[in-house]
C-alpha atoms as a PDB file:
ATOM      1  CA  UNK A   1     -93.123 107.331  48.014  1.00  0.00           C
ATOM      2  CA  UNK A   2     -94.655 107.927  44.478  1.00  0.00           C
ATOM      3  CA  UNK A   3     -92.677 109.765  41.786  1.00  0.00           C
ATOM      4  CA  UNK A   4     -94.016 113.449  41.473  1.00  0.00           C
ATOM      5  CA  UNK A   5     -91.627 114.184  38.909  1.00  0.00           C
ATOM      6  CA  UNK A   6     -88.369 112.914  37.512  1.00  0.00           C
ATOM      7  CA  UNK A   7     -85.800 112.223  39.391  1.00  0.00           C
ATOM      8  CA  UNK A   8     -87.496 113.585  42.610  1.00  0.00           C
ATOM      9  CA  UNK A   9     -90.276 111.534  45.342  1.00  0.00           C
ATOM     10  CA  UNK A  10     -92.841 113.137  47.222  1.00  0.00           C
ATOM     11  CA  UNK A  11     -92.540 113.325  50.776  1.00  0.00           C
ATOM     12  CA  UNK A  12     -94.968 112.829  53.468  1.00  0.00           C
ATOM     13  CA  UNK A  13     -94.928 116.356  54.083  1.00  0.00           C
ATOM     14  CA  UNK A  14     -95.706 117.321  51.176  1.00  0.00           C
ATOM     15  CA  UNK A  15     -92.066 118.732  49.446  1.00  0.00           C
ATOM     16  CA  UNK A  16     -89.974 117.206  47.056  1.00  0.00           C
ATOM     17  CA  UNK A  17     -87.367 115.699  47.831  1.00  0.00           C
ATOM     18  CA  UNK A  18     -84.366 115.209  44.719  1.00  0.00           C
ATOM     19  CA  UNK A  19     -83.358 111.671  44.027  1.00  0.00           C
ATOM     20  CA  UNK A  20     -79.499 112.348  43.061  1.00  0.00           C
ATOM     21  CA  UNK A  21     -77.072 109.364  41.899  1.00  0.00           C
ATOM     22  CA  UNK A  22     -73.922 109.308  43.400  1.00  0.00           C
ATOM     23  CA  UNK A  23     -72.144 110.717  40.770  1.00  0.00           C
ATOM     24  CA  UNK A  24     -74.773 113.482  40.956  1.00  0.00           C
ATOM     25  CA  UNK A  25     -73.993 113.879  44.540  1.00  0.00           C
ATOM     26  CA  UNK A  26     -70.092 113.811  44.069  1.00  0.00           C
ATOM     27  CA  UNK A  27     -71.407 116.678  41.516  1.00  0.00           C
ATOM     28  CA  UNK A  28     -73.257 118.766  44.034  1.00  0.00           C
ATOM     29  CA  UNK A  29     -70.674 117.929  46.530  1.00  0.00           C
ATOM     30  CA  UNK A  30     -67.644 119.741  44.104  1.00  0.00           C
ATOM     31  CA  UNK A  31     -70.082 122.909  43.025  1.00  0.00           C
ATOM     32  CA  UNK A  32     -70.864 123.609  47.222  1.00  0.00           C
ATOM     33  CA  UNK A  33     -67.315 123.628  47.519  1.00  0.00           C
ATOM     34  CA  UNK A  34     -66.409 125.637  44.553  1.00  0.00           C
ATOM     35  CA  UNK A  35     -69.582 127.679  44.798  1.00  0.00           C
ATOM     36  CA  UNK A  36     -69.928 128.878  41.004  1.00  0.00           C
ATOM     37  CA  UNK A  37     -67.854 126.633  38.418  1.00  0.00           C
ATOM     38  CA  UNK A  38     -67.706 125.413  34.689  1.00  0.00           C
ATOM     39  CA  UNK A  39     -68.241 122.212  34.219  1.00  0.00           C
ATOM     40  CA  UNK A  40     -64.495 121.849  32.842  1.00  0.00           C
ATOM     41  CA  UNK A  41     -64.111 123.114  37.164  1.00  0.00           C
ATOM     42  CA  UNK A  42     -66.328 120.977  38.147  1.00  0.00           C
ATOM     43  CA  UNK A  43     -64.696 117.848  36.270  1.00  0.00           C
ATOM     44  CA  UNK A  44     -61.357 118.718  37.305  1.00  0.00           C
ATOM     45  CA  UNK A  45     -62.482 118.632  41.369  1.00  0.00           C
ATOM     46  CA  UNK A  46     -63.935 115.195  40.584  1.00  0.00           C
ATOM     47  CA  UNK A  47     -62.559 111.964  42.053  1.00  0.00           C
ATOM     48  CA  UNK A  48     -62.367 108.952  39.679  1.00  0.00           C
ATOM     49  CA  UNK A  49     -63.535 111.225  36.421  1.00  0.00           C
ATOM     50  CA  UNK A  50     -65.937 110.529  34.002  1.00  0.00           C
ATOM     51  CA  UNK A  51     -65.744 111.600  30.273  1.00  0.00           C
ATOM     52  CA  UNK A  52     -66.058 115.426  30.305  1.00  0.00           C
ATOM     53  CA  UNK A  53     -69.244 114.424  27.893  1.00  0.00           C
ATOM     54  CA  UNK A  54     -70.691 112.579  30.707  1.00  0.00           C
ATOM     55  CA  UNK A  55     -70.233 115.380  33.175  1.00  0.00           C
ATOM     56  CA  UNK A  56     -72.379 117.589  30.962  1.00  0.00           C
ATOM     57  CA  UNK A  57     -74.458 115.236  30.682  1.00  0.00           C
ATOM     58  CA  UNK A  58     -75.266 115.037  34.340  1.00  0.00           C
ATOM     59  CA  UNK A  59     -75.374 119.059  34.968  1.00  0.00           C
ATOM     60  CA  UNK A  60     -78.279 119.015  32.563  1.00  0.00           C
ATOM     61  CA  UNK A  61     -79.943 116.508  34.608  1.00  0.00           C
ATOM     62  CA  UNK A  62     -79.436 118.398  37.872  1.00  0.00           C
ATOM     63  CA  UNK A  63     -80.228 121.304  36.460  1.00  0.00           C
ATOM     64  CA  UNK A  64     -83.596 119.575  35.249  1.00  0.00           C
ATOM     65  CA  UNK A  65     -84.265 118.035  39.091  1.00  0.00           C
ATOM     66  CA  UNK A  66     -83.827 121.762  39.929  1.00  0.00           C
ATOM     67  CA  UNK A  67     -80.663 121.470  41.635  1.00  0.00           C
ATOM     68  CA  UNK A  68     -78.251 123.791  39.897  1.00  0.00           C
ATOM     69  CA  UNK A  69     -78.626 126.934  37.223  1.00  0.00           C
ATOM     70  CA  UNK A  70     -76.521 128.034  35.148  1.00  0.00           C
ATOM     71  CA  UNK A  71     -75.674 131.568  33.437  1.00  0.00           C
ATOM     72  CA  UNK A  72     -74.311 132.440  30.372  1.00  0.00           C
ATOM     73  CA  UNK A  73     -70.441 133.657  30.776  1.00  0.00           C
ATOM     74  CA  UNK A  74     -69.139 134.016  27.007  1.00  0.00           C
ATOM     75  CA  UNK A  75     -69.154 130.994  25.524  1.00  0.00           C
ATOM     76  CA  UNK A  76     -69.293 128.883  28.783  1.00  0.00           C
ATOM     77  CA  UNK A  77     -72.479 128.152  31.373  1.00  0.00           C
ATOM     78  CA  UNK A  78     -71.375 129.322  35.042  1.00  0.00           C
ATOM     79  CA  UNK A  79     -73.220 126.402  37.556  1.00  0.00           C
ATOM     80  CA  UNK A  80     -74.110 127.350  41.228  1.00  0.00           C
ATOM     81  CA  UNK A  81     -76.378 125.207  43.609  1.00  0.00           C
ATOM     82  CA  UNK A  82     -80.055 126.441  43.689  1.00  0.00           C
ATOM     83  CA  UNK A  83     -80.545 125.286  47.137  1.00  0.00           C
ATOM     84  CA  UNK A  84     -78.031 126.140  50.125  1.00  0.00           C
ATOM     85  CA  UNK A  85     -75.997 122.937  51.152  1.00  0.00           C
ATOM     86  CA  UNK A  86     -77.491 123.242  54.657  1.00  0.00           C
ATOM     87  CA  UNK A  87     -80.723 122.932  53.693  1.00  0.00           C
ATOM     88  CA  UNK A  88     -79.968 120.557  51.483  1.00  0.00           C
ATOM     89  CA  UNK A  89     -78.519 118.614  54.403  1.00  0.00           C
ATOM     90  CA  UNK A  90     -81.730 119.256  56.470  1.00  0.00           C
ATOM     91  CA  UNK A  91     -84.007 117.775  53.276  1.00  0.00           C
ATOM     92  CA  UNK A  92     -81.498 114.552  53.144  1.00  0.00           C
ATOM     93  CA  UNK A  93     -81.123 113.734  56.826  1.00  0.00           C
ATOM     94  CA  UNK A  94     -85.541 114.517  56.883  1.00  0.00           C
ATOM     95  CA  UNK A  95     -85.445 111.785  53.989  1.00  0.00           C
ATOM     96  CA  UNK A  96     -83.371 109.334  56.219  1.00  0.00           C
ATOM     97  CA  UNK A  97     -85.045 109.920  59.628  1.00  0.00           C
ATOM     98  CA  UNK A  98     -88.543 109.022  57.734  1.00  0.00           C
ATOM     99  CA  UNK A  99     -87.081 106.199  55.849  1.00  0.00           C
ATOM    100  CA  UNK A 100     -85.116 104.357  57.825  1.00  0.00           C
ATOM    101  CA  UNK A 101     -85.649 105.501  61.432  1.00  0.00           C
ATOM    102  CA  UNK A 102     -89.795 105.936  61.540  1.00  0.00           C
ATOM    103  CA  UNK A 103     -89.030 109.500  62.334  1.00  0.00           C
ATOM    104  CA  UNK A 104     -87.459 108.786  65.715  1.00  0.00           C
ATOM    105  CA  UNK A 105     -84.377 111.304  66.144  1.00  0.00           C
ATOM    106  CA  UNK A 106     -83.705 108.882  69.052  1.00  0.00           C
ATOM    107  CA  UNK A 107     -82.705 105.915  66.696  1.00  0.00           C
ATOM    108  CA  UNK A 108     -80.421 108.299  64.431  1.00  0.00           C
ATOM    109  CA  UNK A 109     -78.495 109.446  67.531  1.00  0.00           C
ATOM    110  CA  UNK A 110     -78.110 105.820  68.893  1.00  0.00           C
ATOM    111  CA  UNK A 111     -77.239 104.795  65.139  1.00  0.00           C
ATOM    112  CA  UNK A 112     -74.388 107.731  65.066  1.00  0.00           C
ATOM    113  CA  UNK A 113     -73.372 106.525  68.824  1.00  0.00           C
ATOM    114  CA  UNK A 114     -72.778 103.191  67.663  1.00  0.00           C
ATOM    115  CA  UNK A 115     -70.296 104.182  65.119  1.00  0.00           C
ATOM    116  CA  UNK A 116     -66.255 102.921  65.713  1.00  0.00           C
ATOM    117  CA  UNK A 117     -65.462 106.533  64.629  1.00  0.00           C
ATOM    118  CA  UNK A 118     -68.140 108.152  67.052  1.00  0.00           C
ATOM    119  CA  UNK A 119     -65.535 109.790  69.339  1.00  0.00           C
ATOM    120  CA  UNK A 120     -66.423 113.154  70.950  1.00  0.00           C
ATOM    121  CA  UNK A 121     -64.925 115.674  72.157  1.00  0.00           C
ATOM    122  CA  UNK A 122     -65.435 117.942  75.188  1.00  0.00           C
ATOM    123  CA  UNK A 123     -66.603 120.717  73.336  1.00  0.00           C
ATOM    124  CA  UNK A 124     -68.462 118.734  71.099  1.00  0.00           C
ATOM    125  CA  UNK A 125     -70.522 116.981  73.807  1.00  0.00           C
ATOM    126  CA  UNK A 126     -70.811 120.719  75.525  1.00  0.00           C
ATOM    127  CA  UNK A 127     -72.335 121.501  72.279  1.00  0.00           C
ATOM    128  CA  UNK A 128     -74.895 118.453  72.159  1.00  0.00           C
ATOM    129  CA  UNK A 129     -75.789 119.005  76.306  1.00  0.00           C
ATOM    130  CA  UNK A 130     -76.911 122.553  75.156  1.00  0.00           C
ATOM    131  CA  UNK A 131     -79.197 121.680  72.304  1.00  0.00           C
ATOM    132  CA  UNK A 132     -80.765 119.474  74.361  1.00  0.00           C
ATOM    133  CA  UNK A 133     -81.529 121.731  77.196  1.00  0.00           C
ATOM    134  CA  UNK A 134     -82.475 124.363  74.071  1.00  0.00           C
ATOM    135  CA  UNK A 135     -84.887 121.144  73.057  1.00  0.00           C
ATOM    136  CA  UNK A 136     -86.433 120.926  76.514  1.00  0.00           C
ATOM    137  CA  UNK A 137     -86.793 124.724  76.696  1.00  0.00           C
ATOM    138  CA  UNK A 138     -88.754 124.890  73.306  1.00  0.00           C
ATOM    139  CA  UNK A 139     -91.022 121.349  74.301  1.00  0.00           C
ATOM    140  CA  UNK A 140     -89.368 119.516  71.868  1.00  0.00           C
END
C-alpha cells in the first residue's frame, strides 16, 4: 500500500487507514477507556511508562495522524479519540482481512477457531448462529 500521508497507507478502497506504533495503540487504547484525559491521565493508565516527555510527544503525533484532538482546559490540553473505538475496530480488522486473509472472512473465522483460548459459550455460539442466518437473509 503506498503512503498517502504520514503515518497513514491507502487502502484499496480508497480510505486511510492510520499506521499506529504500539505505544500509540497502548495510547489510544487508555484515552477509549478514559474517554477525555490529560496526558498526565493518560500516562498514569499506561503499562510499562515512558518519560512523561515522550508521552507528549506521541499525542502530538496522533493528533497529527488525526487520531485524537485536544481542547484547551486552563493551562492543560483535554485529549478524546476523533474516531469511535468501534469503528476504529471495523478499519483495523478491514486492514487485517485484506492483508493477511485475501479478504476471505472464512480464513479469519477458521484463524480465531484455531486458537487454544477459542472456547465458546452457549450464548456466544447462539449469537454467531444468528448472524449467520442475518448473513444469509441479507445475501451475504
Amino acid at each position: 500500500m503506498p503512503k498517502s500521508a504520514r503515518g497513514k497507507s491507502r487502502s484499496s478502497d480508497g480510505g486511510d487507514l492510520p499506521q499506529l506504533t504500539r505505544r500509540e495503540r497502548q495510547i489510544m487504547d487508555a484515552l477509549y477507556r478514559l474517554r477525555r484525559a490529560s496526558a498526565a491521565q493518560i500516562w498514569e493508565a499506561l503499562p510499562d511508562r515512558p518519560t512523561y516527555t515522550a508521552i507528549r510527544t506521541h499525542l502530538s503525533l496522533l493528533e497529527e495522524k488525526g487520531q485524537i484532538k485536544h481542547e484547551k482546559a486552563g493551562a492543560k490540553y483535554i485529549y478524546s479519540p476523533v474516531v469511535p473505538r468501534e469503528e476504529m475496530g471495523q478499519r483495523a480488522i478491514e486492514g487485517v482481512l485484506k492483508t493477511f486473509f485475501d479478504g476471505s472472512v472464512d480464513l479469519v473465522i477458521r484463524a480465531l477457531f484455531k486458537r487454544k483460548d477459542a472456547r465458546l459459550s452457549r450464548e456466544e455460539i447462539e449469537r454467531l448462529e444468528k448472524l449467520i442466518d442475518e448473513a444469509r437473509k441479507e445475501g451475504r
